[in-house]
C-alpha atoms as a PDB file:
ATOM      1  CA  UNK A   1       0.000   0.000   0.000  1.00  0.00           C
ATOM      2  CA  UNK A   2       1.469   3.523  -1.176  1.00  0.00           C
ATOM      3  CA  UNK A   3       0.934   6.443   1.109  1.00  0.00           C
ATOM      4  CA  UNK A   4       0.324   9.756  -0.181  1.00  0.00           C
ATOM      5  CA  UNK A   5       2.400  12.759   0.540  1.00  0.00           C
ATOM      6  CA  UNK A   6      -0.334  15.845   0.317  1.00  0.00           C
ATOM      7  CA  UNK A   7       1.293  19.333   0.155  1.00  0.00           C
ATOM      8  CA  UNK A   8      -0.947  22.241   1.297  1.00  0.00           C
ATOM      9  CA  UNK A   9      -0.501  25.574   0.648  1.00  0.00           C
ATOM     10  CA  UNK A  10      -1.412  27.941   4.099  1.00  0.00           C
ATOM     11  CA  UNK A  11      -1.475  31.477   3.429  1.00  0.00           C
ATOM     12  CA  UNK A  12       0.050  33.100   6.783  1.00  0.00           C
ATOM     13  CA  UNK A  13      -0.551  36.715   5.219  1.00  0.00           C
ATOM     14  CA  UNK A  14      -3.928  37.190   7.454  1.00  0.00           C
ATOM     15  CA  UNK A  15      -2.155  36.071  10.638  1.00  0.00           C
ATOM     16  CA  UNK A  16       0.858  38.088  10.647  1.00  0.00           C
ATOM     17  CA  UNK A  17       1.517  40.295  13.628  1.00  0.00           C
ATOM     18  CA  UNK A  18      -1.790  38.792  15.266  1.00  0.00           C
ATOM     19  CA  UNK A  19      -2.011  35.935  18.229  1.00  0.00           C
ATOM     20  CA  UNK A  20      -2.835  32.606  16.652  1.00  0.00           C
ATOM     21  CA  UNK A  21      -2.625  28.933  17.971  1.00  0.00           C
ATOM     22  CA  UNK A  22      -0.599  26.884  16.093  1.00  0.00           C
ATOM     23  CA  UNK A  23      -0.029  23.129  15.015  1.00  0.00           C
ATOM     24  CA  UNK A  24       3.507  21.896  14.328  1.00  0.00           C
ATOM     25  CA  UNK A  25       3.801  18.439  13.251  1.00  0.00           C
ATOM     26  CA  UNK A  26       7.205  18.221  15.848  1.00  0.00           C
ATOM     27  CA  UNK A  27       5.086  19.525  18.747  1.00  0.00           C
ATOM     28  CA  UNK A  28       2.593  16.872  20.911  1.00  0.00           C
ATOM     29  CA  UNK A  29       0.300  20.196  21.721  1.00  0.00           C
ATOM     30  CA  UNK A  30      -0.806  23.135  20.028  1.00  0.00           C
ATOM     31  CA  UNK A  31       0.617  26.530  21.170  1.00  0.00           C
ATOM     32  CA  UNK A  32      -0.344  29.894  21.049  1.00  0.00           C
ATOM     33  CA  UNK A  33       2.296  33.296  19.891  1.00  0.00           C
ATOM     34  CA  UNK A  34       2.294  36.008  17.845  1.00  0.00           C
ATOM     35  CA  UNK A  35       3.109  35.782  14.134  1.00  0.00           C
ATOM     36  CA  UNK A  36       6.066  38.196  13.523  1.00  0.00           C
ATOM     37  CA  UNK A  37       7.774  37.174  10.287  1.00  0.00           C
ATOM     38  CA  UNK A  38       7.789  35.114   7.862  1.00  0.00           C
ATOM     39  CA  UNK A  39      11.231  34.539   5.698  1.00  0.00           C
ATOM     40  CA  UNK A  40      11.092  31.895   2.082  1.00  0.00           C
ATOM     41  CA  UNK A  41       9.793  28.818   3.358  1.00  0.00           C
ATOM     42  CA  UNK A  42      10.130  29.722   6.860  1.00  0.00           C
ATOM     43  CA  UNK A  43       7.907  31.299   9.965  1.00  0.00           C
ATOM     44  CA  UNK A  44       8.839  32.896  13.154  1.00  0.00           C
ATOM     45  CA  UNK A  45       6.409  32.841  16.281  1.00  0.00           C
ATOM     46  CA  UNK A  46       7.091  34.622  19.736  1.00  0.00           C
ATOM     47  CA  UNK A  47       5.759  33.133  22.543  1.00  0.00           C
ATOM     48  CA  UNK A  48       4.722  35.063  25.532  1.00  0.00           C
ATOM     49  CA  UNK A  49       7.854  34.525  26.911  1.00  0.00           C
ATOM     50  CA  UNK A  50       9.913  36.098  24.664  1.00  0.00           C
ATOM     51  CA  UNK A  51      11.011  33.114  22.867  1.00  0.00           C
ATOM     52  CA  UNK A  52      11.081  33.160  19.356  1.00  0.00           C
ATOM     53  CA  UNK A  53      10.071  29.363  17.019  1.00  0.00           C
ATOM     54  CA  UNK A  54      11.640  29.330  14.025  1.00  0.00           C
ATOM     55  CA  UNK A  55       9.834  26.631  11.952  1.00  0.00           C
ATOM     56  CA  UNK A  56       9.884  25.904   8.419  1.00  0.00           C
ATOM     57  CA  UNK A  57       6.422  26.354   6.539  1.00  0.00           C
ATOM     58  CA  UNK A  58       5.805  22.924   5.676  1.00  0.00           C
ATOM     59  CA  UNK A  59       5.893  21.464   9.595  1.00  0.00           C
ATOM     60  CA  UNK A  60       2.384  23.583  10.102  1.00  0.00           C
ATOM     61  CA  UNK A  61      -0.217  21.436  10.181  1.00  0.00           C
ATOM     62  CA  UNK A  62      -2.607  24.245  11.125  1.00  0.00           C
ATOM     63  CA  UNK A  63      -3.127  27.853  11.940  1.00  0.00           C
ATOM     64  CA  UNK A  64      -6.296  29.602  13.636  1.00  0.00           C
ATOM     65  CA  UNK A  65      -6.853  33.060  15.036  1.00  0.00           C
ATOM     66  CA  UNK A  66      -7.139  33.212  18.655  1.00  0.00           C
ATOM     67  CA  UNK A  67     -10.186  35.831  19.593  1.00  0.00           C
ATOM     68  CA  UNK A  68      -9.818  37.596  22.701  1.00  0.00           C
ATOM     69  CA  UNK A  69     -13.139  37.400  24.877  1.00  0.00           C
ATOM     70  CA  UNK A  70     -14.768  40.793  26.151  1.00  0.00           C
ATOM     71  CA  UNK A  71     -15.958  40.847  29.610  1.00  0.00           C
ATOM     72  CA  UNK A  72     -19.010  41.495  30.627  1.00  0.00           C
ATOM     73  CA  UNK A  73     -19.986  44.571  31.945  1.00  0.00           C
END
């Protein structure tokens, strides 16, 4: 039995500078950052730490925008 190798093409563009949660195919969890850059085939993510991931394009197995809730009033 062959196994496929699908490619998908994730446009980051809408992300950048914004808090997203991410899904690295290297990482057991997802994790949240800010998008700063992306470089070629390559994205950078700062953590609220101050760490920076440097990760190349095709390890993201998914991106989502993280909303921030309003409080109630």
């Amino acid at each position: 039995m062959q196994t496929e190798n699908k490619q998908h093409n994730i446009n980051v563009e809408p992300f950048m500078q914004k808090i997203n949660a991410y899904k690295f195919n290297f990482m057991n969890n997802s994790i949240t950052g800010r998008l700063i850059e992306k470089n070629g085939d390559f994205i950078s993510v700062e953590m609220k730490s101050g760490s920076i991931i440097v990760a190349h394009i095709d390890s993201l197995v998914s991106i989502w925008n993280i909303r921030t809730k309003k409080e109630a009033v």
